[in-house]
C-alpha atoms as a PDB file:
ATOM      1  CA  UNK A   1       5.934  -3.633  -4.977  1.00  0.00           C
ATOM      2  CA  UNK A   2       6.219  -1.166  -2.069  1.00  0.00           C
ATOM      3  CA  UNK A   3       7.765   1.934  -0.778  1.00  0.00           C
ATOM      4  CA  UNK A   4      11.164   2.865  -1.304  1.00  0.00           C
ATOM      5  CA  UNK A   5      13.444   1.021   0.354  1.00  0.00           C
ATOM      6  CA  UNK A   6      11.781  -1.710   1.920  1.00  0.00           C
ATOM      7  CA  UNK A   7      13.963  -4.585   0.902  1.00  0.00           C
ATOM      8  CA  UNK A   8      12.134  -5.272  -2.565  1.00  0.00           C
ATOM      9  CA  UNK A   9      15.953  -5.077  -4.425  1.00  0.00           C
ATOM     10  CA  UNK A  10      17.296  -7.593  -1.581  1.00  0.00           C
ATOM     11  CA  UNK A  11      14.064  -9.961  -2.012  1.00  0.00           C
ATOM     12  CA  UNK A  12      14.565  -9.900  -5.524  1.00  0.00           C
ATOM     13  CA  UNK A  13      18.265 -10.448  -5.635  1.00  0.00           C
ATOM     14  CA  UNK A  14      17.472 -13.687  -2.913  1.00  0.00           C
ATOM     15  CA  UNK A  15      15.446 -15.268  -5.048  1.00  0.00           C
ATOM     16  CA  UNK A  16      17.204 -14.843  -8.491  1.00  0.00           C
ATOM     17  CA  UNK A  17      20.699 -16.454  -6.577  1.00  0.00           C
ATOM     18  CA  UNK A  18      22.603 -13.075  -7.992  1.00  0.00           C
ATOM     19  CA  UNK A  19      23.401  -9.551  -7.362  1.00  0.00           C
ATOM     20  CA  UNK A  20      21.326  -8.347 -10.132  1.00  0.00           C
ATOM     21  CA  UNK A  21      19.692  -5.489  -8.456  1.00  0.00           C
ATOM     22  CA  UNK A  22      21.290  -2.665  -7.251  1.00  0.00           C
ATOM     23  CA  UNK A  23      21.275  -2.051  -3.390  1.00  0.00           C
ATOM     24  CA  UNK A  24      21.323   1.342  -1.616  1.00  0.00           C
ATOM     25  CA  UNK A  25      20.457   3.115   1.778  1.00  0.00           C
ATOM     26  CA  UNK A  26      19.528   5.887  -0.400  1.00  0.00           C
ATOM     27  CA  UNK A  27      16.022   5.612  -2.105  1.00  0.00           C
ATOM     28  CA  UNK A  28      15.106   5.765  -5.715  1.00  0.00           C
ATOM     29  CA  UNK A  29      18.155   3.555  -7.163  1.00  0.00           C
ATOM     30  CA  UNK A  30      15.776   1.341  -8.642  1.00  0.00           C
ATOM     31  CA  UNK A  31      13.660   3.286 -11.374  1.00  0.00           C
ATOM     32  CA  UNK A  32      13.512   0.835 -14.284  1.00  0.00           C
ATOM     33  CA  UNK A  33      12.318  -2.574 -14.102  1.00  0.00           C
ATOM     34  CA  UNK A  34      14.533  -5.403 -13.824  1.00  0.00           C
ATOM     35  CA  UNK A  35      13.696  -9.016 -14.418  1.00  0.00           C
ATOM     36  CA  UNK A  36      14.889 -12.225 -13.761  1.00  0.00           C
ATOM     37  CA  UNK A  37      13.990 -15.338 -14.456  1.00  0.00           C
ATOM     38  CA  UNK A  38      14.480 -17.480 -10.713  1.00  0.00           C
ATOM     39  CA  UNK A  39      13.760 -20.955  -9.401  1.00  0.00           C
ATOM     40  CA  UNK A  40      12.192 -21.561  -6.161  1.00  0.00           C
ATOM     41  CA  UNK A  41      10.548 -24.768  -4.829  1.00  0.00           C
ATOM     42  CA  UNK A  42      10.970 -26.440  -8.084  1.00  0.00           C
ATOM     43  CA  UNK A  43       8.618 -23.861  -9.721  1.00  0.00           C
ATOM     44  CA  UNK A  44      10.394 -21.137 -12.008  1.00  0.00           C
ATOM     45  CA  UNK A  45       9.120 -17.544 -13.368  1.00  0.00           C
ATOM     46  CA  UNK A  46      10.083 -14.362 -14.398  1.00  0.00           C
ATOM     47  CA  UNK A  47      10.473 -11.760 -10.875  1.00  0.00           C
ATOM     48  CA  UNK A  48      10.261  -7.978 -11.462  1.00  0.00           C
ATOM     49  CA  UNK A  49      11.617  -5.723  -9.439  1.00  0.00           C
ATOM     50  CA  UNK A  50      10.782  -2.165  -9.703  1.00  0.00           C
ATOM     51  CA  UNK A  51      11.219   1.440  -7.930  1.00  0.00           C
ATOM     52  CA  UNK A  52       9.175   2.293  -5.177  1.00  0.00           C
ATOM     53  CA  UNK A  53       5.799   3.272  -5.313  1.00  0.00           C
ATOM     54  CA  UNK A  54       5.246   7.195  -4.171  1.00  0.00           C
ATOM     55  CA  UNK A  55       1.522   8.707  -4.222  1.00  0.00           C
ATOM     56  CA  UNK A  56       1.010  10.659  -7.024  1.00  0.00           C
ATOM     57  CA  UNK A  57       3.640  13.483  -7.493  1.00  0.00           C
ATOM     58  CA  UNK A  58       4.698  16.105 -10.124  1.00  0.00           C
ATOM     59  CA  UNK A  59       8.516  15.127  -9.656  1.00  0.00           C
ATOM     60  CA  UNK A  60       9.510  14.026 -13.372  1.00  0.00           C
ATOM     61  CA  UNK A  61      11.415  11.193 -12.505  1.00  0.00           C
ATOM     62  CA  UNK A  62       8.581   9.798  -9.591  1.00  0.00           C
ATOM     63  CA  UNK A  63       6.373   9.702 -11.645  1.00  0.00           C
ATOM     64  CA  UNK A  64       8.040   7.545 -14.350  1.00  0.00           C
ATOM     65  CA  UNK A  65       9.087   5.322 -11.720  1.00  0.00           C
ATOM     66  CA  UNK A  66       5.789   5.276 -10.838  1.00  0.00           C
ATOM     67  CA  UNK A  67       4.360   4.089 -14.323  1.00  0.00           C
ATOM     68  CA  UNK A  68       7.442   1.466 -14.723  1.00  0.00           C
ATOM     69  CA  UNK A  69       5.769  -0.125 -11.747  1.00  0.00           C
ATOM     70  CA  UNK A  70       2.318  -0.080 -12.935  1.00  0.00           C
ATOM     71  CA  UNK A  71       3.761  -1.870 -16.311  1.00  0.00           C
ATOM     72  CA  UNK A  72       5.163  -4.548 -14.132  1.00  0.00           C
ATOM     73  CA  UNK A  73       2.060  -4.531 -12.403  1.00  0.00           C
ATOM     74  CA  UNK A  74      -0.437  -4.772 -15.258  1.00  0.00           C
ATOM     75  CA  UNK A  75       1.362  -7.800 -16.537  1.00  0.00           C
ATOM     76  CA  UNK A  76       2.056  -9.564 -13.438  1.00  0.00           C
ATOM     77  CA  UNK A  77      -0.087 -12.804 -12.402  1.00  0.00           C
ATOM     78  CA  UNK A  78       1.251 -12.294  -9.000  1.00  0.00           C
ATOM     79  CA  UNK A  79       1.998  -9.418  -7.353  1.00  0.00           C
ATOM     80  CA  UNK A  80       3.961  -9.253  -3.653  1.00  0.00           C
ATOM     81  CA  UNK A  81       3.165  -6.022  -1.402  1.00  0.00           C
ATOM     82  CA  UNK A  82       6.683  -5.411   0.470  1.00  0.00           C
ATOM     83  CA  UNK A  83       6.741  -3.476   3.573  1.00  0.00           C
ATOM     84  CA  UNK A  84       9.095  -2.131   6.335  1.00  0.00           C
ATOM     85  CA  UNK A  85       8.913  -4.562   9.669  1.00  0.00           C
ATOM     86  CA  UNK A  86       9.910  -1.553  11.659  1.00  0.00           C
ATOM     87  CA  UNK A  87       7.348   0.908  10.361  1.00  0.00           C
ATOM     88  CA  UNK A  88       4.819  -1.772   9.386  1.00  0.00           C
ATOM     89  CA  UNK A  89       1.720  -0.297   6.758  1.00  0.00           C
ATOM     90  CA  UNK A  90       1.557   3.400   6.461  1.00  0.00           C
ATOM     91  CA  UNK A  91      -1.312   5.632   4.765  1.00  0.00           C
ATOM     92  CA  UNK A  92       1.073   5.974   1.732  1.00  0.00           C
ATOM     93  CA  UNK A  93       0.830   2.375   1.142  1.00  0.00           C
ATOM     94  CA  UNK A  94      -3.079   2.658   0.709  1.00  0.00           C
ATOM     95  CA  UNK A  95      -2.129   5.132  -2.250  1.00  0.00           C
ATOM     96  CA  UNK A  96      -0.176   2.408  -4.134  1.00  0.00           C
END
């Protein structure tokens, strides 16, 4: 989980060994969530990857991106808080 356009789609399509996950410059590509089950130090589970998390807004389509996220969140044992190395945390990612 994160912002948009942090790298979550690249992390997730690293692990899962595929292009599964669309990658853009341009935020918002991923809205839905996408799964995939992935193998990584002999250990395998399912990966999510979801939109990125915007604070609480009226936009239509935000704010079912938003709730797609909190479904993967609410049923996720683990949950992995991406971020931009350039810009670091930011007071939007408090709101997540």
């Amino acid at each position: 989980m994160g912002r948009p356009n942090v790298g979550k789609s690249t992390l997730f399509n690293a692990l899962a060994g595929e292009k599964i996950s669309i990658v853009k410059d341009t935020p918002g590509v991923t809205r839905d969530r996408i799964y995939a089950d992935v193998t990584w130090l002999d250990k395998t589970f399912t990966m999510i990857d979801t939109g990125g998390i915007e604070p609480d807004s009226s936009d239509i389509i935000l704010s079912q991106m938003r709730e797609q996220a909190q479904i993967a969140i609410d049923t996720a044992d683990v949950i992995i808080f991406i971020t931009d190395v350039h810009q670091g945390l930011v007071d939007s990612d408090a709101d997540g």
